[in-house]
Protein backbone atom coordinates (compact mmCIF):
# COMPACT_ATOMS: atom_id res chain seq x y z
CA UNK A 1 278.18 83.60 287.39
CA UNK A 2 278.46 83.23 291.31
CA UNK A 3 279.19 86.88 291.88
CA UNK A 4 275.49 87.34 290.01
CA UNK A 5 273.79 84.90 291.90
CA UNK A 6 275.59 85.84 295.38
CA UNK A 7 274.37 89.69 294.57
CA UNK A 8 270.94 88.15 293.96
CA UNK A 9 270.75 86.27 296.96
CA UNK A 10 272.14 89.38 299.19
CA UNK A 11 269.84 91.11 301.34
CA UNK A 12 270.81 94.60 299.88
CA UNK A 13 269.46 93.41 296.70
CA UNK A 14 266.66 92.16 297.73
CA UNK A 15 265.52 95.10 299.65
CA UNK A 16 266.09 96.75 296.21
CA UNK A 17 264.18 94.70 294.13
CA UNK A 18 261.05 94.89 297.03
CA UNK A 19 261.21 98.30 296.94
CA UNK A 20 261.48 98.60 292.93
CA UNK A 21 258.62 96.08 292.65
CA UNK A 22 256.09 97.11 295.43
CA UNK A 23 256.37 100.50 294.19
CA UNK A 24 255.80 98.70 290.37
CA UNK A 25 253.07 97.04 291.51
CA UNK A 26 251.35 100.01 292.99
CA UNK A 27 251.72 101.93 289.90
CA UNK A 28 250.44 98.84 287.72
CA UNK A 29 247.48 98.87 289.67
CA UNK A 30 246.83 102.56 288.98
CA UNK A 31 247.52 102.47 285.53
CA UNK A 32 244.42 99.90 285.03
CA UNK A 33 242.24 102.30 286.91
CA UNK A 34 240.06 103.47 283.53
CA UNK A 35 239.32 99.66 282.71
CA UNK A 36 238.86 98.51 286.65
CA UNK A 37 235.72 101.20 286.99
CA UNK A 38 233.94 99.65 283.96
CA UNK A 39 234.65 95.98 285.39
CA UNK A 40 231.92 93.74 286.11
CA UNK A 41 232.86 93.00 290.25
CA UNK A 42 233.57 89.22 289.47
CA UNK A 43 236.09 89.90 287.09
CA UNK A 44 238.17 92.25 288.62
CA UNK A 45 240.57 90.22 290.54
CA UNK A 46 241.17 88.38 286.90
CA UNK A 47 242.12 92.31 284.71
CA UNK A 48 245.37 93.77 286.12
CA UNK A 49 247.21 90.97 284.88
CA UNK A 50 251.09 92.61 285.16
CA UNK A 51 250.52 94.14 288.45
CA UNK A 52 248.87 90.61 289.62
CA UNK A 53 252.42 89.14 288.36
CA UNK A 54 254.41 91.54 290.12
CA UNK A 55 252.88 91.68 293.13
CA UNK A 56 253.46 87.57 293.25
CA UNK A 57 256.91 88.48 293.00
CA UNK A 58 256.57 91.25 295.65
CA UNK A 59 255.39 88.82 297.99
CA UNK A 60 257.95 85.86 296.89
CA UNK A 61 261.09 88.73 297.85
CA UNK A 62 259.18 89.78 301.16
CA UNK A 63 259.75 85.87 302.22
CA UNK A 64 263.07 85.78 301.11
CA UNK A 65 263.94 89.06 303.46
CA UNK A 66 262.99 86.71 306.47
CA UNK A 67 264.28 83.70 305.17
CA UNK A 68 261.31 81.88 304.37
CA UNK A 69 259.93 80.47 300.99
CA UNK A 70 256.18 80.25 300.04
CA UNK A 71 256.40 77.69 296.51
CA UNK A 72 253.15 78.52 295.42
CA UNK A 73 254.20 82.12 295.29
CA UNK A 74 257.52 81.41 293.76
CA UNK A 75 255.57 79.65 291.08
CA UNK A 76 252.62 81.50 290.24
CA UNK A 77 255.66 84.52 289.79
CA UNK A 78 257.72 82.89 287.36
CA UNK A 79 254.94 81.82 285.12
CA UNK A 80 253.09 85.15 285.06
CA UNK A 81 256.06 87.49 284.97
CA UNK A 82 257.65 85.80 281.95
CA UNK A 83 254.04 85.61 280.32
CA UNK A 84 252.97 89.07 280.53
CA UNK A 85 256.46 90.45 280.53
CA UNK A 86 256.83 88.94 277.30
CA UNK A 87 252.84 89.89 276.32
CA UNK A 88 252.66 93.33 277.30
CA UNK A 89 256.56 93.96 275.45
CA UNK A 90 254.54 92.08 271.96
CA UNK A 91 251.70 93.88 272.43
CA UNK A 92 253.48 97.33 271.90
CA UNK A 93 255.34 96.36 269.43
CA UNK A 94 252.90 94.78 267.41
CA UNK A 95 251.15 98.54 268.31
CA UNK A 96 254.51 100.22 266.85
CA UNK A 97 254.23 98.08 263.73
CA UNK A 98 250.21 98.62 262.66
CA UNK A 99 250.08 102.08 263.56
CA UNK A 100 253.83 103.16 263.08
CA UNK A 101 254.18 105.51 266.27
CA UNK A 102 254.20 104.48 269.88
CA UNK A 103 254.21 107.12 272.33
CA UNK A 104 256.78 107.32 275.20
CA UNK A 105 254.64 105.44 277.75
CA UNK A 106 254.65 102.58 275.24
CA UNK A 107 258.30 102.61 275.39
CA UNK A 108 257.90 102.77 279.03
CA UNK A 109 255.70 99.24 279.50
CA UNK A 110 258.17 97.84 277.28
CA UNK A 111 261.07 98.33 279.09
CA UNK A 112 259.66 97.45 282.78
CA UNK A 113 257.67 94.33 281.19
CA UNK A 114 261.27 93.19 279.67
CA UNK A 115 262.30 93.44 283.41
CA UNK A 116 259.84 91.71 284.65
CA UNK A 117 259.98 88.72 282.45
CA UNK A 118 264.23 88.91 283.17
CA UNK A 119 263.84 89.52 286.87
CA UNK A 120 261.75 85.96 286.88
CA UNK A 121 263.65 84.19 285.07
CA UNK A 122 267.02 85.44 286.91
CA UNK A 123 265.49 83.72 290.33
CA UNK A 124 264.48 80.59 288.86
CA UNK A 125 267.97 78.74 290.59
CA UNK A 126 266.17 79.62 293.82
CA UNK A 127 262.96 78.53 293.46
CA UNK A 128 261.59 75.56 295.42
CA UNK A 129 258.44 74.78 294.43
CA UNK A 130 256.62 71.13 293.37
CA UNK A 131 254.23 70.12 290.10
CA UNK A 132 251.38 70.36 292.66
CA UNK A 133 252.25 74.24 292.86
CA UNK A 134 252.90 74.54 289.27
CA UNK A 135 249.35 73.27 288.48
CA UNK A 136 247.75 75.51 290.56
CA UNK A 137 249.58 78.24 288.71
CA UNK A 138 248.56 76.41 285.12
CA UNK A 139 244.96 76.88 286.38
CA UNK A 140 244.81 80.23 287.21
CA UNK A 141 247.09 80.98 284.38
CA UNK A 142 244.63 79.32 281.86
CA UNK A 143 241.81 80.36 283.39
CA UNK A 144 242.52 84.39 283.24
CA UNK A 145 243.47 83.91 279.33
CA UNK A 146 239.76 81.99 279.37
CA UNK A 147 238.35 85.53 281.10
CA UNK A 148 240.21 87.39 278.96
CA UNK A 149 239.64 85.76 276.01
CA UNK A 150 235.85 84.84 276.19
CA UNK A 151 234.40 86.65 278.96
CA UNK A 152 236.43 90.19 276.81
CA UNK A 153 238.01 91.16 279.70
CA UNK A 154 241.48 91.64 278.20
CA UNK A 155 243.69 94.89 278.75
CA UNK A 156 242.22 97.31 276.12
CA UNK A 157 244.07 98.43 273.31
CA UNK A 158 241.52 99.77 271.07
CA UNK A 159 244.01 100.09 267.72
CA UNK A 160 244.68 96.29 268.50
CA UNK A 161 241.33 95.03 268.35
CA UNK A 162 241.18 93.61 265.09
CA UNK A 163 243.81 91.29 265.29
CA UNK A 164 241.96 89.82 268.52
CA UNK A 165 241.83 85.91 268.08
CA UNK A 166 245.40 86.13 267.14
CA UNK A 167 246.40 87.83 270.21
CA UNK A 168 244.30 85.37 271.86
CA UNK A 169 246.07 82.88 270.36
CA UNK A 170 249.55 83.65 270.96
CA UNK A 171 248.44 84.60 274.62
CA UNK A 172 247.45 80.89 275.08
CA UNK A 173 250.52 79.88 273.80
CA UNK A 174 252.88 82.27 275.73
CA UNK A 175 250.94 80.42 278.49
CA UNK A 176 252.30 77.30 277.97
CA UNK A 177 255.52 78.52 276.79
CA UNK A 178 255.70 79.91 280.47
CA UNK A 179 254.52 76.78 282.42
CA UNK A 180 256.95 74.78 280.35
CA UNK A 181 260.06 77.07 281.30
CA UNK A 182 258.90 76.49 285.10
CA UNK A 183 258.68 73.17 284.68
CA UNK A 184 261.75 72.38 282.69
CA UNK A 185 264.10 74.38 284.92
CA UNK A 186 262.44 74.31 288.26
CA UNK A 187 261.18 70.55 288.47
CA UNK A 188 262.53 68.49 286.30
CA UNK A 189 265.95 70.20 285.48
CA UNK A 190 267.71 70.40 289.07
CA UNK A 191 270.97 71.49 288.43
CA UNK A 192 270.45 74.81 290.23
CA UNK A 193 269.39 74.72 293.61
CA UNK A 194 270.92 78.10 295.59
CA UNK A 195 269.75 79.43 298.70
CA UNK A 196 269.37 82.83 299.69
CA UNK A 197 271.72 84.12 302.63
């Protein structure tokens, strides 16, 4: 388990996982492209929810490569790359399951949304950050499943739609599923506390 956690901590790695994640990111962004252009302006910061997540993430490596820490980040990553890690991966199945085909970009989102939620939860020994940053991360957590949810903004998946106050549902839930990991293993469980060299 220390050989994982050294490799994790290693600057190789790290480079690695910026590189993997910026370039993720980018692409995230792109994919949302069709839905962004029909966005109302005030919502748009509040639609590319994954990307959003890894680009937290992004920015949480990028301090670690210069040995600094920025809690907020660290928090506001773990939350929203286990939630829509574990969304986006539901979401296709569930797709798989109504319609009984998926095509291979489905596959695709499933597999790097896996990785995301993994890749968040494999840092959480090195996270640093307090309840005051983990309730700035509930609220914008909440808040985007509240513009999702009631303003309509959420990702579209048209063969989905009819099954939308369940997903809404379960979304809500996966948020506090994902706030209570943080807060179990980060803040109140402190059994882990490794630094990065």
């Amino acid at each position: 388990m220390k050989t994982i956690f050294y490799v994790l901590a290693g600057k190789p790695f790290l480079f690695l996982l910026f590189a993997v994640n910026l370039l993720g990111t980018l692409y995230g962004y792109y994919w949302y492209t069709g839905q962004l252009v029909i966005t109302a302006p005030q919502f748009l910061i509040f639609v590319p929810d994954s990307p959003t997540a890894s680009l937290f993430f992004t920015i949480v490596i990028l301090y670690y490569l210069f040995g600094k820490r920025s809690p907020l980040m660290e928090a506001l990553a773990v939350v929203t790359l286990f939630k829509y890690g574990i969304w986006a991966t539901v979401m296709n199945l569930l797709l798989l399951i109504t319609t009984g085909e998926l095509e291979p970009a489905g596959y695709m989102l499933m597999a790097s949304h896996m990785a995301m939620a993994i890749q968040g939860l494999l840092y959480i020994p090195f996270y640093r950050f307090k309840l005051r940053h983990l309730i700035i991360a509930a609220v914008w957590t909440l808040h985007n499943d509240v513009i999702d949810y009631v303003f309509g903004q959420m990702p579209i998946y048209y063969s989905l739609m009819d099954y939308l106050p369940t997903i809404g549902y379960f979304t809500f839930w996966l948020s506090i599923l994902s706030l209570g990991i943080a807060y179990w293993y980060v803040i109140k469980e402190k059994r882990w506390k490794l630094n990065i060299h």
